[in-house]
N, C-alpha and C. Protein backbone atom coordinates (compact mmCIF):
# COMPACT_ATOMS: atom_id res chain seq x y z
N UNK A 1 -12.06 16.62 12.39
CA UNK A 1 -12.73 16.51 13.66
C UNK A 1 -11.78 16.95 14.78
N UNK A 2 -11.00 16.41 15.22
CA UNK A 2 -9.50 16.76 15.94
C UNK A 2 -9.05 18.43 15.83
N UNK A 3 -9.09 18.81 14.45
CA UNK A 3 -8.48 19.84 13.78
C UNK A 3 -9.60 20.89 14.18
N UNK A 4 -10.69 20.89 14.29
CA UNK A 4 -11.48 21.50 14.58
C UNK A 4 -11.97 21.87 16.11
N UNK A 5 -11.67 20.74 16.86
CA UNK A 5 -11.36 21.10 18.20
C UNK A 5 -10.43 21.78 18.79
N UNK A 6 -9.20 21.68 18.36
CA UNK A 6 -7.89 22.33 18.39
C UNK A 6 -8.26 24.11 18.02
N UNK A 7 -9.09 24.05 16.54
CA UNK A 7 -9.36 25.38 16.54
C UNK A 7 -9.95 26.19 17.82
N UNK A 8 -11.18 25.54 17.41
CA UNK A 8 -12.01 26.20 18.72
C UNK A 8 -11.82 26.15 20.06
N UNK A 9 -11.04 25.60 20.03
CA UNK A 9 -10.27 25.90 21.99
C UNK A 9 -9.32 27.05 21.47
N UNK A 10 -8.57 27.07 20.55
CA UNK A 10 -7.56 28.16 20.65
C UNK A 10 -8.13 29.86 20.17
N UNK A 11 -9.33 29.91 19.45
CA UNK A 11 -10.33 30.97 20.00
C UNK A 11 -10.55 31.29 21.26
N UNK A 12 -11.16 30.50 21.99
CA UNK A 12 -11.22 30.69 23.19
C UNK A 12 -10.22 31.39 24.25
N UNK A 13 -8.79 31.12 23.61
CA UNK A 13 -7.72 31.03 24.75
C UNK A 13 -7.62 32.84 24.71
N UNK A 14 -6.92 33.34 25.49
CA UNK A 14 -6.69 34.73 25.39
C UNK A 14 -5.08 34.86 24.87
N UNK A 15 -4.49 36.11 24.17
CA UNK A 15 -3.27 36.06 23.80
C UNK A 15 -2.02 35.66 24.19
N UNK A 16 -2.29 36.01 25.76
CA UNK A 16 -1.25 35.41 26.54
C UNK A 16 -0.86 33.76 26.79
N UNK A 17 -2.33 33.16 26.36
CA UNK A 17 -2.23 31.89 26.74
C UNK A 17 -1.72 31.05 25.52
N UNK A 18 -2.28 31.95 24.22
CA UNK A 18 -2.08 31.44 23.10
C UNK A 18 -0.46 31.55 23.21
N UNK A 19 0.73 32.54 23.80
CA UNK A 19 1.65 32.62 23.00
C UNK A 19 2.34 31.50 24.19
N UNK A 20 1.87 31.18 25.41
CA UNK A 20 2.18 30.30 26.66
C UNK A 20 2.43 28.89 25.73
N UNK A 21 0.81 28.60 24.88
CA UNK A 21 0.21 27.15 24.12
C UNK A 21 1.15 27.30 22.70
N UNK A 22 2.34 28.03 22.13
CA UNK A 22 1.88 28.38 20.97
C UNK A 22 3.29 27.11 20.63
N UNK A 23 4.08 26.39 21.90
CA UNK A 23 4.76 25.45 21.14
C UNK A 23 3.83 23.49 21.35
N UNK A 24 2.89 23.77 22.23
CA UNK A 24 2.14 22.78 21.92
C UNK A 24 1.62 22.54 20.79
N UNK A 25 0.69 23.75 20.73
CA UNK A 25 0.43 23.94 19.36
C UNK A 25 0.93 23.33 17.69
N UNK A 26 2.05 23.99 18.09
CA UNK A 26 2.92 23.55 16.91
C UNK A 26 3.56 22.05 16.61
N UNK A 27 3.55 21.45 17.49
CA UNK A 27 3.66 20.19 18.23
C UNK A 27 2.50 19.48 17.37
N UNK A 28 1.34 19.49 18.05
CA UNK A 28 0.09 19.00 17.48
C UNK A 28 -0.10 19.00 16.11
N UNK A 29 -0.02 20.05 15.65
CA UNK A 29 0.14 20.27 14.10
C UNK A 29 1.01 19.96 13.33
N UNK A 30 2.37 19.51 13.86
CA UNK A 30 3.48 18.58 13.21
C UNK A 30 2.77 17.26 13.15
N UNK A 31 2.19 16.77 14.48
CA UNK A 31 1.71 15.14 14.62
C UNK A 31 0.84 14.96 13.62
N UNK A 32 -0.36 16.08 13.17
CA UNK A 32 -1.42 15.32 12.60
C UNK A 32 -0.84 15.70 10.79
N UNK A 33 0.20 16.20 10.89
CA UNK A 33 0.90 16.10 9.41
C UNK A 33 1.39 15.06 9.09
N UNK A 34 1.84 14.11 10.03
CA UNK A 34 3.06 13.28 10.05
C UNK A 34 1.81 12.00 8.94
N UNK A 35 2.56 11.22 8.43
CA UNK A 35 2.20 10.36 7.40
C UNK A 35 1.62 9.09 8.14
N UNK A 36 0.43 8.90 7.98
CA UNK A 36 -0.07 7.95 8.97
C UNK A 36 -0.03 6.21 7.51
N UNK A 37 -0.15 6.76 6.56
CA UNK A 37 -0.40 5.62 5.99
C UNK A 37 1.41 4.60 5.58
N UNK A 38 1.12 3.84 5.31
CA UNK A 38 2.17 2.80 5.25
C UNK A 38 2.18 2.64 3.85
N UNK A 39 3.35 1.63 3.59
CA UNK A 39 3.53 1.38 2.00
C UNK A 39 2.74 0.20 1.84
N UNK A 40 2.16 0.54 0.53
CA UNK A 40 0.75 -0.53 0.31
C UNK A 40 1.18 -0.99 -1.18
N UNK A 41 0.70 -1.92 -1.97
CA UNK A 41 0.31 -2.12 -2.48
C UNK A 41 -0.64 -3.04 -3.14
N UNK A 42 -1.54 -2.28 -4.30
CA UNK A 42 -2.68 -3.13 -4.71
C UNK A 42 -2.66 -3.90 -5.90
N UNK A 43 -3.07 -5.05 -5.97
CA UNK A 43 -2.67 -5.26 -7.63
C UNK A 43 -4.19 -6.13 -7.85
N UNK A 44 -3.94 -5.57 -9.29
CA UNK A 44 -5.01 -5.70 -10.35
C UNK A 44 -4.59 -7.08 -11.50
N UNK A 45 -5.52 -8.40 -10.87
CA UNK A 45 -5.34 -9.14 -12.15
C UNK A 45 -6.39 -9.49 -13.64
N UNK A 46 -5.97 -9.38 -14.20
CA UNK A 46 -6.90 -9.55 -15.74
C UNK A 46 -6.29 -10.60 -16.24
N UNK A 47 -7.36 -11.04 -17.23
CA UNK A 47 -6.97 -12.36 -17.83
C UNK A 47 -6.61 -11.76 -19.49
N UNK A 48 -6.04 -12.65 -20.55
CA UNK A 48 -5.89 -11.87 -22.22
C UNK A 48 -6.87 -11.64 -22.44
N UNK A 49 -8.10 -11.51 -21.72
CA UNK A 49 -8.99 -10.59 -22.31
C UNK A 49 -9.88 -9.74 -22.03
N UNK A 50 -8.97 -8.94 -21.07
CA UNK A 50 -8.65 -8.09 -20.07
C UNK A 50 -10.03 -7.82 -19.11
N UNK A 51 -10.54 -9.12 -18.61
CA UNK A 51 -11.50 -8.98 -17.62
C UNK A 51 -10.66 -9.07 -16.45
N UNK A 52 -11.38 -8.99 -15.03
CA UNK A 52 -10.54 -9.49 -13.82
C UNK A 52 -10.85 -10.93 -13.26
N UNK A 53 -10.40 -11.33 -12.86
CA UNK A 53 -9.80 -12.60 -12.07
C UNK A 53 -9.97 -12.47 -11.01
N UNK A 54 -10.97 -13.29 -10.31
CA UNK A 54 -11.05 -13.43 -9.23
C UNK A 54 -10.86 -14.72 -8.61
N UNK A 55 -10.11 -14.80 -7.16
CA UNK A 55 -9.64 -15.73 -6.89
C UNK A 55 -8.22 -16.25 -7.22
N UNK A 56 -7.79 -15.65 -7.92
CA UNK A 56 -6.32 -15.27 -7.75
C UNK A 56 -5.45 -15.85 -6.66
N UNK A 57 -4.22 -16.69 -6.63
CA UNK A 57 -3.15 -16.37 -6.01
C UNK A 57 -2.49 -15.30 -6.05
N UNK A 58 -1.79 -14.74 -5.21
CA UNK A 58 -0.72 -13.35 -6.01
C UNK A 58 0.32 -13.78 -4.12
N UNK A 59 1.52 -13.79 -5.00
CA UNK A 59 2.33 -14.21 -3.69
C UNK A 59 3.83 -12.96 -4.38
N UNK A 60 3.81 -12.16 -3.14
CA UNK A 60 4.95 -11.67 -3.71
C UNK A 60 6.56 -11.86 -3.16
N UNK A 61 7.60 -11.52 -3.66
CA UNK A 61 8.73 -12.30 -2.79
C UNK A 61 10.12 -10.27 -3.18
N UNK A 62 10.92 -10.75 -2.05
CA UNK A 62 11.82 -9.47 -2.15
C UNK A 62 12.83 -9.89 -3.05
N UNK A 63 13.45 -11.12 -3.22
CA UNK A 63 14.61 -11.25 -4.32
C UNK A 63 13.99 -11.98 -5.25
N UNK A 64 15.20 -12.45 -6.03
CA UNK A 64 14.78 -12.97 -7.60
C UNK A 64 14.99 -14.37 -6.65
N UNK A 65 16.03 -14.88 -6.31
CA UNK A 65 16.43 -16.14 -5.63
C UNK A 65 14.79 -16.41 -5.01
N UNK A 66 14.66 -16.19 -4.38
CA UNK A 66 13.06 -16.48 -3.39
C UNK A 66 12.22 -16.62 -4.54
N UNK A 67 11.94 -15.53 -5.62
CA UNK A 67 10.97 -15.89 -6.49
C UNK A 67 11.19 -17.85 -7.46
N UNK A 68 12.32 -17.39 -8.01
CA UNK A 68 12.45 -18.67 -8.52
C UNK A 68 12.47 -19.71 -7.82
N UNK A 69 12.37 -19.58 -6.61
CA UNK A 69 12.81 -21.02 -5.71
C UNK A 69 11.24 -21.36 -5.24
N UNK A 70 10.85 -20.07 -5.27
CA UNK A 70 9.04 -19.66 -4.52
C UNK A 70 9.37 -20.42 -3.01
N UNK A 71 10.05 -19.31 -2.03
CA UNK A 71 10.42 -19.78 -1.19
C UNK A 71 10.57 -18.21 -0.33
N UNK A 72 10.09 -17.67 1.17
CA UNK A 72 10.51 -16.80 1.52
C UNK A 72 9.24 -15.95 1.16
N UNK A 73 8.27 -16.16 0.78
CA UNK A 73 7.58 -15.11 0.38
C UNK A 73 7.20 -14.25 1.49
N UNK A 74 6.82 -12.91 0.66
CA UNK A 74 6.78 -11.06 1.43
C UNK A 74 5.57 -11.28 1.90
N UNK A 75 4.55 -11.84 0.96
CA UNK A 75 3.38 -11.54 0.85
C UNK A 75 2.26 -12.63 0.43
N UNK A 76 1.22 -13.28 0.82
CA UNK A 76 0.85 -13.82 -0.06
C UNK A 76 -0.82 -13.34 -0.22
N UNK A 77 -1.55 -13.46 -0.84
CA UNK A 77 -3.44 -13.05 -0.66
C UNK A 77 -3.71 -13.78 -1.80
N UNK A 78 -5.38 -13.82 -1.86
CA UNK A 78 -6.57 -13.93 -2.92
C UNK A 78 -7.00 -12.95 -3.60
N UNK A 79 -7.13 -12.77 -5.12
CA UNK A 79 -7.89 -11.41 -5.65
C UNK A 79 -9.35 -11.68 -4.96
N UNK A 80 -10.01 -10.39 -4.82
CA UNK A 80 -11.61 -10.11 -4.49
C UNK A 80 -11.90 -10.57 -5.69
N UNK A 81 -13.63 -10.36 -5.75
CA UNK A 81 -14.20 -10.28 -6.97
C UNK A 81 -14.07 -9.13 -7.83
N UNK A 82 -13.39 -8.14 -7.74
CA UNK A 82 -13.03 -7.50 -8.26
C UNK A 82 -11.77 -7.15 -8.83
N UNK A 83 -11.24 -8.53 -8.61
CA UNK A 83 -9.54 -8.92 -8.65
C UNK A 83 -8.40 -8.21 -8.77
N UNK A 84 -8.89 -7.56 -7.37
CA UNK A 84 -7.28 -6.72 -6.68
C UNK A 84 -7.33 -7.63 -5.39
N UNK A 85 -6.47 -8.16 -4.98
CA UNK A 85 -5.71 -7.71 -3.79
C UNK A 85 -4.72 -6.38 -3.09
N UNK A 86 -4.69 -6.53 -1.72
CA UNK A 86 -4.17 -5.33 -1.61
C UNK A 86 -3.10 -5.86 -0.15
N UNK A 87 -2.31 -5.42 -0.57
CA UNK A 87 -0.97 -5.64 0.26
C UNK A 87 -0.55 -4.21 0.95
N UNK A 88 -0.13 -4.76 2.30
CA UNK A 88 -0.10 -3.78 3.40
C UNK A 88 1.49 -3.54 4.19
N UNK A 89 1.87 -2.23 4.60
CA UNK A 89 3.21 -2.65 5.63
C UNK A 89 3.70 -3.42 4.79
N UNK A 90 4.68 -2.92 3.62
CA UNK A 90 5.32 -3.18 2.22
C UNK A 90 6.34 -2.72 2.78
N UNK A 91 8.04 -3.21 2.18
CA UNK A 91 9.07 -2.34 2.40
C UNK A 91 8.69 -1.57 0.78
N UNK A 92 9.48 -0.46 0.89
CA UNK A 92 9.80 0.50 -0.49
C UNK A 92 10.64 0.22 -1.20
N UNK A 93 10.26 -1.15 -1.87
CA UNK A 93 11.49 -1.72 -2.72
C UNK A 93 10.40 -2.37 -3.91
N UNK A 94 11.25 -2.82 -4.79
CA UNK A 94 10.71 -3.54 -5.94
C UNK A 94 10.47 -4.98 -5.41
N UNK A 95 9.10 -5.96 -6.27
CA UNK A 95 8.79 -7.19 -5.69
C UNK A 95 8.66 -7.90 -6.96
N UNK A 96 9.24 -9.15 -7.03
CA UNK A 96 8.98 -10.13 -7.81
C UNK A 96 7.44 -10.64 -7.52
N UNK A 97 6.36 -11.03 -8.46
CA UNK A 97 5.26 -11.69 -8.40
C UNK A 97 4.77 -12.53 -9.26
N UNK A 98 4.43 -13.69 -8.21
CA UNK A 98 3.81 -14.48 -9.08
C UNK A 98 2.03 -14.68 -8.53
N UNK A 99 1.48 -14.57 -10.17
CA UNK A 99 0.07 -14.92 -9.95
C UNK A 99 -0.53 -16.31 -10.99
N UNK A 100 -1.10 -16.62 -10.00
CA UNK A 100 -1.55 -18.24 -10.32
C UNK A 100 -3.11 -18.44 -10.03
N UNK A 101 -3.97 -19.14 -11.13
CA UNK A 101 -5.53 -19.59 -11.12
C UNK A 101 -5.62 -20.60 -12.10
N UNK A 102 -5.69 -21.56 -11.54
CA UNK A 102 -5.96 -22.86 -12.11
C UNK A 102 -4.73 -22.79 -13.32
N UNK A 103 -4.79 -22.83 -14.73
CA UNK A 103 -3.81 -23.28 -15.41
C UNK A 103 -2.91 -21.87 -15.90
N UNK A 104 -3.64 -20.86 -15.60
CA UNK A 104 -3.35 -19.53 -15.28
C UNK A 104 -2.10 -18.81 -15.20
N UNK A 105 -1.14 -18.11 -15.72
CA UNK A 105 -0.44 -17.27 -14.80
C UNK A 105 0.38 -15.95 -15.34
N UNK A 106 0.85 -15.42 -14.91
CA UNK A 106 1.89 -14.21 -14.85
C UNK A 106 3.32 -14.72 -15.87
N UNK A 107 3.72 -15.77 -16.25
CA UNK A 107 4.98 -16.24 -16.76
C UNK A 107 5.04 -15.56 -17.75
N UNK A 108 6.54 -14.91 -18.07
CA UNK A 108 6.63 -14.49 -18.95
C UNK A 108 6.35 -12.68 -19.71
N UNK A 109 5.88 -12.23 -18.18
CA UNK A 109 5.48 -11.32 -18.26
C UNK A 109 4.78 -10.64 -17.14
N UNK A 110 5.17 -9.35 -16.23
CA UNK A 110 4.39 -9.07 -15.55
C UNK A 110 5.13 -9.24 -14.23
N UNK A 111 6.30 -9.88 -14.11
CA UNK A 111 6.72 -11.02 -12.60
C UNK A 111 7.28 -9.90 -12.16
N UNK A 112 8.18 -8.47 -11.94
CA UNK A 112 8.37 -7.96 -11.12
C UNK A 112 7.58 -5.96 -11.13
N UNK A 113 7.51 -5.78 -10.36
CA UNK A 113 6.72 -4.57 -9.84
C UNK A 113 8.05 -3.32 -9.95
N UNK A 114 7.45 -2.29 -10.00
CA UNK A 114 9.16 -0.82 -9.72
C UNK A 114 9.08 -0.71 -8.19
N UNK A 115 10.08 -0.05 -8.26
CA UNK A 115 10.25 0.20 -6.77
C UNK A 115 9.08 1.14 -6.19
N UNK A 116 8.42 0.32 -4.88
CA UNK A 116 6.93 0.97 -4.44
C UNK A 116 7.39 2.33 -3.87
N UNK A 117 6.70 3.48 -3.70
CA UNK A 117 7.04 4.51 -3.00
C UNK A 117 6.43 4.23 -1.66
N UNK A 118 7.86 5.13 -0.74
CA UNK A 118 7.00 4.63 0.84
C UNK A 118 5.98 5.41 1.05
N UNK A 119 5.31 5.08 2.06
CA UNK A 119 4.09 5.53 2.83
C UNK A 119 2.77 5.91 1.69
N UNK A 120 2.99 5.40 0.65
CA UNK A 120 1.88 5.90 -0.32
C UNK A 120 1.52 4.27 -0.98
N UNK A 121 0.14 4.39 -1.46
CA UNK A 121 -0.64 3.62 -1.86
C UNK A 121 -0.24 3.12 -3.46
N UNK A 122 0.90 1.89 -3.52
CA UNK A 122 1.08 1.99 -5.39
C UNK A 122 -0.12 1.03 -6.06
N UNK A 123 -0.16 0.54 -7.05
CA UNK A 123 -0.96 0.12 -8.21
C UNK A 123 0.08 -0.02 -8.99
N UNK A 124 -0.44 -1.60 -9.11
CA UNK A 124 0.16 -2.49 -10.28
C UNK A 124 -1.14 -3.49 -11.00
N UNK A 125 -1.22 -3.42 -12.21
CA UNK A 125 -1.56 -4.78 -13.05
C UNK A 125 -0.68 -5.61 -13.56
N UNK A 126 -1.95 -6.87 -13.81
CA UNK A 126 -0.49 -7.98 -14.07
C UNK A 126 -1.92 -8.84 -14.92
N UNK A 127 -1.45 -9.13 -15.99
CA UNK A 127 -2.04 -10.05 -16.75
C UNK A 127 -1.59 -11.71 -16.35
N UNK A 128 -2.69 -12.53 -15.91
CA UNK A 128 -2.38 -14.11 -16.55
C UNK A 128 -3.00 -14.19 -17.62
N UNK A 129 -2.46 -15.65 -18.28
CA UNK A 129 -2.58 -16.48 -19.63
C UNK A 129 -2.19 -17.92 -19.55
């Protein structure tokens, strides 16, 4: 939409104006390159028999110390009914997690994530039992 206005004004312009506009231009077209999204991530819980979980705790933490202490947490949400949550404005680091539903959980398996990539959307599953 933006991108398309930008076009059609610079049709319009005559050569001289274009080469006057041509570091705005370039300007504009750096901005709407620039990476608007943040580091996210979503996670997917299933139970051993690999349905999803909804209603979920999922609390995530940046060190191991914080996880084991469950103290400090990054993050905390509810799975949807479709049992993801989705976590937003992430640093680009690896996260310890714990997920918890009634007698439920992640122990033993599943408790830390790889290092998220920035500005992009990661995906993780995590089984409770």
């Amino acid at each position: 939409m933006f991108e398309n206005e930008i076009i059609n004004e610079l049709k319009s312009l005559t050569m001289k104006t274009i080469f006057r506009s041509l570091p705005a231009c370039l300007f504009l077209i750096a901005l709407m390159s620039f990476q608007l999204i943040k580091t996210q991530l979503t996670v997917s819980i299933r139970n051993e028999l690999g349905n999803t979980e909804e209603g979920v705790t999922v609390q995530l933490f940046e060190t191991e110390e914080d996880y084991k202490a469950e103290t400090n947490k990054a993050a905390e949400g509810i799975t949807d009914k479709k049992g993801n949550i989705k976590f937003k404005d992430l640093k680009a680091i690896s996260y310890y997690v714990i997920a918890r539903k009634d007698d439920k959980d992640n122990a033993g398996g599943g408790e830390q994530t790889g290092k998220l990539e920035a500005n992009k959307i990661n995906k993780v599953t995590i089984v409770i039992q």
